[in-house]
N, C-alpha and C. Protein backbone atom coordinates (compact mmCIF):
# COMPACT_ATOMS: atom_id res chain seq x y z
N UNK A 1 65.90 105.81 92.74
CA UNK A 1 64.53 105.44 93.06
C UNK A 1 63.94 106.41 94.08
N UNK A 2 64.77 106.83 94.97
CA UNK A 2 64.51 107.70 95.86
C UNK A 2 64.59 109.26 96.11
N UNK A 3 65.51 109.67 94.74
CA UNK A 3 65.98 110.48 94.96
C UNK A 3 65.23 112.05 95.48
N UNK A 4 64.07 111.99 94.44
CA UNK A 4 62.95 112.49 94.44
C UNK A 4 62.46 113.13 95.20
N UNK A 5 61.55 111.20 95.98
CA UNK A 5 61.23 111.29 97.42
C UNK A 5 61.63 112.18 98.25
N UNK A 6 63.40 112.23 98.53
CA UNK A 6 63.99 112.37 99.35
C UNK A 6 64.14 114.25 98.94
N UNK A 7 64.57 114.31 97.94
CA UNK A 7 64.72 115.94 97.38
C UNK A 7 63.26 117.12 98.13
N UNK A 8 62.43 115.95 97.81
CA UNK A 8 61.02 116.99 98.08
C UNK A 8 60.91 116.78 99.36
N UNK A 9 60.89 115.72 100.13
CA UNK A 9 61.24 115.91 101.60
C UNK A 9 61.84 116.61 102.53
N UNK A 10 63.57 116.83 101.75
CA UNK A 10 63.80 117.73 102.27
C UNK A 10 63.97 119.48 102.21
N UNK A 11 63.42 119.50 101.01
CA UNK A 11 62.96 121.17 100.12
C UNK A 11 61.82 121.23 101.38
N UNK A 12 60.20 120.20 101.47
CA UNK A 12 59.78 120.54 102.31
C UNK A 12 59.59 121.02 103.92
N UNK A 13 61.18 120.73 103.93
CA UNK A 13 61.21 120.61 105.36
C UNK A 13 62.07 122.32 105.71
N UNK A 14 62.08 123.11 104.48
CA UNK A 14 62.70 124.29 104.35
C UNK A 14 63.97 124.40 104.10
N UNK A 15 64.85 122.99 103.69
CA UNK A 15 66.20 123.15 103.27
C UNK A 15 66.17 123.32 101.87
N UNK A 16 66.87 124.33 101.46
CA UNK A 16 67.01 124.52 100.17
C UNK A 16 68.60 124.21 99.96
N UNK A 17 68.85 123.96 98.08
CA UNK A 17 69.84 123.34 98.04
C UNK A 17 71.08 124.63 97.76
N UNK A 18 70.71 125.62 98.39
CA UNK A 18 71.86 126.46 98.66
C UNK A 18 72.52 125.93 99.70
N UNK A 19 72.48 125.11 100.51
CA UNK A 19 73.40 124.71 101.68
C UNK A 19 73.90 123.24 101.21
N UNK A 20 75.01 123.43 101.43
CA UNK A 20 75.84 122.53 101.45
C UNK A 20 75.48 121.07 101.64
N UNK A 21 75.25 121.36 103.23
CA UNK A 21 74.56 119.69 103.64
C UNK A 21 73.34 119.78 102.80
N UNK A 22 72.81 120.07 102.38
CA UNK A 22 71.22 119.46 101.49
C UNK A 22 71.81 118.14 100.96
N UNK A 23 73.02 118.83 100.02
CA UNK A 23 73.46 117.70 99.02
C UNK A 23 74.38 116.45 100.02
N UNK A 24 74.78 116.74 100.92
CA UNK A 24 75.06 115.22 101.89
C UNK A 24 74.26 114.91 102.90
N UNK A 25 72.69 115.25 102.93
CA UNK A 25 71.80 114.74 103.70
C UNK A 25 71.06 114.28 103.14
N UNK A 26 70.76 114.78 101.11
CA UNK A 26 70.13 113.67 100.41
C UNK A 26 71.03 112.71 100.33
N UNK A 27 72.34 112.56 99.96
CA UNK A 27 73.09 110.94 99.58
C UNK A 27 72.62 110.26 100.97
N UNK A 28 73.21 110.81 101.95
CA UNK A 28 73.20 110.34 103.31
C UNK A 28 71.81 109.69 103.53
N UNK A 29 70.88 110.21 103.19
CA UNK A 29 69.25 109.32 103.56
C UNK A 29 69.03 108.61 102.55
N UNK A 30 69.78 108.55 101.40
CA UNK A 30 69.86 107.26 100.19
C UNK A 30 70.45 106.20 100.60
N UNK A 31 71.71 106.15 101.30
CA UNK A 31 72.84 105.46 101.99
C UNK A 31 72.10 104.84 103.41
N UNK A 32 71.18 105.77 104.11
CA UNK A 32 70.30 104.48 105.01
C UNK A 32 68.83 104.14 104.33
N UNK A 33 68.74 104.66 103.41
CA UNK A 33 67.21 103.64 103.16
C UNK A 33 67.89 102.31 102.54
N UNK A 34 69.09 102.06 101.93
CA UNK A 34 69.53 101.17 101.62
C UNK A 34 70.05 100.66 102.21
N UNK A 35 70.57 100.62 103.27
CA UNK A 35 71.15 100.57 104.32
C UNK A 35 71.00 100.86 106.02
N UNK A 36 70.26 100.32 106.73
CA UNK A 36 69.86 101.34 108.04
C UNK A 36 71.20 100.83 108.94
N UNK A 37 71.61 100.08 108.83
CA UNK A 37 73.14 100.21 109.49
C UNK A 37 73.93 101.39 109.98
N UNK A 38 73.83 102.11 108.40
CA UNK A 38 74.63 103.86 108.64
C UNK A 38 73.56 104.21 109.60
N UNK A 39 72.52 104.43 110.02
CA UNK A 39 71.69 105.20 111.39
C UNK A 39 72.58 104.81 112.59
N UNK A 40 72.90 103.47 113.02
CA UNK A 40 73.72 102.44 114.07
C UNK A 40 74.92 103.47 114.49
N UNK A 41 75.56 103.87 113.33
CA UNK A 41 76.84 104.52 113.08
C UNK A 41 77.21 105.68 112.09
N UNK A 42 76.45 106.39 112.91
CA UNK A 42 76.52 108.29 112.02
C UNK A 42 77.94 108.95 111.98
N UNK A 43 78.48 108.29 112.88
CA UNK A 43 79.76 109.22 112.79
C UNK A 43 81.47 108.39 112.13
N UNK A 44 80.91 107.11 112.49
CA UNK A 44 82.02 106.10 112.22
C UNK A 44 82.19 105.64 110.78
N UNK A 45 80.32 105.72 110.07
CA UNK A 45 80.18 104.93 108.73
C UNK A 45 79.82 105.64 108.09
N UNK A 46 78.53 106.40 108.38
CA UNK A 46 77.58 107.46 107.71
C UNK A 46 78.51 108.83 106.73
N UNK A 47 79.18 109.42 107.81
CA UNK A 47 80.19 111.00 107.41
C UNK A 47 80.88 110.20 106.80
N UNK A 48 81.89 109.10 107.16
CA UNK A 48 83.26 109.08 105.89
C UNK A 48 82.97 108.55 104.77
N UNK A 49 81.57 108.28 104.76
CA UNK A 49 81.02 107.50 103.69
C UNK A 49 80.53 108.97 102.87
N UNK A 50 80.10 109.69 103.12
CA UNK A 50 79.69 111.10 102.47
C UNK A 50 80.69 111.82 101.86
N UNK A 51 81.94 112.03 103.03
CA UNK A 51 82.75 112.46 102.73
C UNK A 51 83.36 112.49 101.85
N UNK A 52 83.86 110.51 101.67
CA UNK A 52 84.07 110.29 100.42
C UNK A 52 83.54 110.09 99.16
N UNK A 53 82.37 110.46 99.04
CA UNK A 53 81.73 110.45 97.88
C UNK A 53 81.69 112.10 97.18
N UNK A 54 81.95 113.36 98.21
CA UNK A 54 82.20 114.52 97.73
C UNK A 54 83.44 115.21 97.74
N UNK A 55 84.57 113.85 98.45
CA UNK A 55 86.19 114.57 98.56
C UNK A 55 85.60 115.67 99.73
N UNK A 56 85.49 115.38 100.73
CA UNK A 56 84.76 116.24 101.94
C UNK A 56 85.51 115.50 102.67
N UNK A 57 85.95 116.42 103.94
CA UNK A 57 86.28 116.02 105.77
C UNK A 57 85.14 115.17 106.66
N UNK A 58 85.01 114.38 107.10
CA UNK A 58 83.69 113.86 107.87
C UNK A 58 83.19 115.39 108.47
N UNK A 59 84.12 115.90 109.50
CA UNK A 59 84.08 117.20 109.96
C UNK A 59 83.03 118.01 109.35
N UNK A 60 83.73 118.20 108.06
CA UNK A 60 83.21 119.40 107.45
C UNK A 60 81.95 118.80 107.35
N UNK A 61 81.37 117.18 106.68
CA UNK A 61 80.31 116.91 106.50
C UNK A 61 78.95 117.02 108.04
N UNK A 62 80.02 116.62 108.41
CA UNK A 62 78.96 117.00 110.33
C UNK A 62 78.31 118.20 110.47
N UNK A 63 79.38 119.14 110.41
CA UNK A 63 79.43 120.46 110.49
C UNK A 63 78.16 120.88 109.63
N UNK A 64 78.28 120.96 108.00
CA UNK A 64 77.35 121.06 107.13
C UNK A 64 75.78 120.49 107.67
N UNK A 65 75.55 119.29 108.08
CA UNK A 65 74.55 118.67 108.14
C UNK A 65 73.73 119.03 109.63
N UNK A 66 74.62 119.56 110.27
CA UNK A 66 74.54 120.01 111.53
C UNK A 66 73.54 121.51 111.52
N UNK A 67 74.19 121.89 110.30
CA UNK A 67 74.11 123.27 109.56
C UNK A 67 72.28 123.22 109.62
N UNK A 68 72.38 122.46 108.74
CA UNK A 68 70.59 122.05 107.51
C UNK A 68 69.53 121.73 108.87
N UNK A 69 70.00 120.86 110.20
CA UNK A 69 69.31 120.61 110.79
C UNK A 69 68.90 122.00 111.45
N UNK A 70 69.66 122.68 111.85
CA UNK A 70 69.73 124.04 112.10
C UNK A 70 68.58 125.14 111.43
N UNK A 71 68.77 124.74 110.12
CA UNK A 71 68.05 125.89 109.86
C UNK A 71 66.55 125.25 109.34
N UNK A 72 66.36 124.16 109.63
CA UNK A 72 65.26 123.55 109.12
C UNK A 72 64.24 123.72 110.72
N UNK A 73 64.87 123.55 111.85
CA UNK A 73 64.75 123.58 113.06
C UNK A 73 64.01 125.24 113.46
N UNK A 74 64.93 126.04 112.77
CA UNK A 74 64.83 127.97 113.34
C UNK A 74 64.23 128.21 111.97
N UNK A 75 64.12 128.06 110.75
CA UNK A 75 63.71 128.92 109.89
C UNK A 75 62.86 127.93 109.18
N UNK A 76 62.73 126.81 109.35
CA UNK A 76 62.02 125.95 108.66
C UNK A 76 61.32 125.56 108.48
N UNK A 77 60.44 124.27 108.28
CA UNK A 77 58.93 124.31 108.51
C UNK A 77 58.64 123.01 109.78
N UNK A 78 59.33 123.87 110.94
CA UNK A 78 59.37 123.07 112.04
C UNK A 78 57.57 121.94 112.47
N UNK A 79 56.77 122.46 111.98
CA UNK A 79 55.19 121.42 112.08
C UNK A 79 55.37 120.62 111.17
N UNK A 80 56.11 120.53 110.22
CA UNK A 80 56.14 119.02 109.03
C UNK A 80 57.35 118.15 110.38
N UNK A 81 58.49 118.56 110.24
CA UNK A 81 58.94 118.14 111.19
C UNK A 81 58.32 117.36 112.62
N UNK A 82 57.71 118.24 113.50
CA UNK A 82 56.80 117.27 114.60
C UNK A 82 56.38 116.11 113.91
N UNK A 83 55.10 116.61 112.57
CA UNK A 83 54.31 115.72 112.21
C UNK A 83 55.14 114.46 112.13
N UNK A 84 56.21 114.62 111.31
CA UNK A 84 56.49 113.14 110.79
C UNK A 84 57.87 112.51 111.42
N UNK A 85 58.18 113.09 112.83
CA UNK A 85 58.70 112.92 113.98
C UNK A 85 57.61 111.62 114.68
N UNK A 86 56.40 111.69 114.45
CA UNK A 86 55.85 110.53 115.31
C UNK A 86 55.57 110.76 116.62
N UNK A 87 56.58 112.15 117.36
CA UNK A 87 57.03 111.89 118.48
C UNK A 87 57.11 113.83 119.07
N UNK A 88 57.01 113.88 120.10
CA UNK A 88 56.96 115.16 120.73
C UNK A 88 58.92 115.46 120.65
N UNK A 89 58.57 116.47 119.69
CA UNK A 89 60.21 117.40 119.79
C UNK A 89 60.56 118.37 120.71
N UNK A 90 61.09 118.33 121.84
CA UNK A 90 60.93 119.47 122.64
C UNK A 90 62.06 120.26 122.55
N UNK A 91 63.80 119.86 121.99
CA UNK A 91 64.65 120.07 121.64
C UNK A 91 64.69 120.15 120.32
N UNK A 92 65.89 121.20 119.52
CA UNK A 92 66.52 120.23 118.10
C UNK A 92 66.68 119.44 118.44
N UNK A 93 66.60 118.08 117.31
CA UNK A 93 66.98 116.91 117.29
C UNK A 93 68.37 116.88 116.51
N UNK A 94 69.17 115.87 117.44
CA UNK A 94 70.39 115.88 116.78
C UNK A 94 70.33 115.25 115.19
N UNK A 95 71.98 115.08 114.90
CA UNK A 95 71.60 114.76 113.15
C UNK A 95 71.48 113.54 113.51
N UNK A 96 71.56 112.52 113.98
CA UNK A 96 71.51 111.15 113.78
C UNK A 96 69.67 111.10 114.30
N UNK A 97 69.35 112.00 115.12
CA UNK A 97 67.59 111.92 115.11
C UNK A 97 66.89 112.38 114.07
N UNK A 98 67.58 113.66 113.41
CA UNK A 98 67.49 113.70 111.86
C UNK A 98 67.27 112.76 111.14
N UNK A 99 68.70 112.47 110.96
CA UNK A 99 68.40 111.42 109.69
C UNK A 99 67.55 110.12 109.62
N UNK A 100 67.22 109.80 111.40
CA UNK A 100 66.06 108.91 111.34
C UNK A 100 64.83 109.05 111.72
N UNK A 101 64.37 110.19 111.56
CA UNK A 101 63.03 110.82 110.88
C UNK A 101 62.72 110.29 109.47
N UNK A 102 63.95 111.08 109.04
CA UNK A 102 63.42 111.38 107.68
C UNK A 102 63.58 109.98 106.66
N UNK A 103 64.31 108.95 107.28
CA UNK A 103 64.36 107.88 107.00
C UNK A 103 62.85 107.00 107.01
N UNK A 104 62.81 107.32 108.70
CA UNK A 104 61.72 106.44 108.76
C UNK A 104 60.34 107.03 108.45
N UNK A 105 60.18 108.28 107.82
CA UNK A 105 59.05 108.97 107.38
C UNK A 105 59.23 107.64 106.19
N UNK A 106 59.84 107.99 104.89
CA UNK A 106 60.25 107.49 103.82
C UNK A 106 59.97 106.07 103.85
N UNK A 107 60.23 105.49 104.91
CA UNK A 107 60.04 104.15 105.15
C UNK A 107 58.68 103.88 105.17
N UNK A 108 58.11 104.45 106.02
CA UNK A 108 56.56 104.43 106.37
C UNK A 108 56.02 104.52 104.79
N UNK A 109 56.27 105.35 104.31
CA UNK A 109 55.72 106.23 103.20
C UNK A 109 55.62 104.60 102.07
N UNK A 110 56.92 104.43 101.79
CA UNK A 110 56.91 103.02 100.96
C UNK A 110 55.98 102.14 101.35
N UNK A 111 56.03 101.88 102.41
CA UNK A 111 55.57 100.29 102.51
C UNK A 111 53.80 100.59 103.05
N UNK A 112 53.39 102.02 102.56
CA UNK A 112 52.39 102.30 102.32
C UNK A 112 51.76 102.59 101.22
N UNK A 113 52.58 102.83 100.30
CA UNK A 113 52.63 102.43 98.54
C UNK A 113 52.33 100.93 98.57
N UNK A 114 53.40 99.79 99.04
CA UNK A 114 53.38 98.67 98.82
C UNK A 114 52.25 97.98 98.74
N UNK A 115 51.56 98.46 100.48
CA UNK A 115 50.18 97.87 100.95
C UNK A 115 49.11 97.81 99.88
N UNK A 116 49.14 99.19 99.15
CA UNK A 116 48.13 99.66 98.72
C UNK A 116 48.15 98.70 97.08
């Protein structure tokens, strides 16, 4: 249902799916829109939950996603980012501020479909 959403979200945000984490930061923001629990617990629930869905290390999945925030941050389209941050970025945002951006962009986004 989301997948989409979430694909063009994060293509727009300058990750392309040559990197690794693309493909465990889309499952990963499928896994909390269905779930916002995994946000609670990025490192305990979120990674081994990725992990195991690609035969991946949590590690390696951190690492990777760590990666995407990285280059979405330095090469990316850091003003979509602010925008739908809500919120003044004065740092990268770590991945767990990541992934609840882009969550709660998505969130917003729905239940502004819904309204309508």
């Amino acid at each position: 249902m989301y997948d989409l959403k979430i694909e063009s979200l994060i293509r727009s945000l300058g990750i392309g799916a040559t990197y690794r984490g693309y493909q465990y930061l889309n499952y990963g923001v499928r896994l909390c829109m269905n779930n916002e629990d995994y946000l609670l617990a990025i490192s305990k629930l979120l990674y081994p939950q990725i992990a195991k869905e690609f035969h991946a290390t949590s590690s390696s999945v951190e690492r990777n996603i760590r990666t995407v925030v990285s280059v979405c941050w330095n090469r990316g389209n850091r003003v979509f980012l602010q925008k739908i941050a809500l919120h003044p970025l004065h740092d990268k945002p770590t991945s767990g501020e990541f992934f609840d951006i882009l969550v709660g962009h998505l969130s917003r986004k729905e239940n502004e479909i819904s309204r309508s």
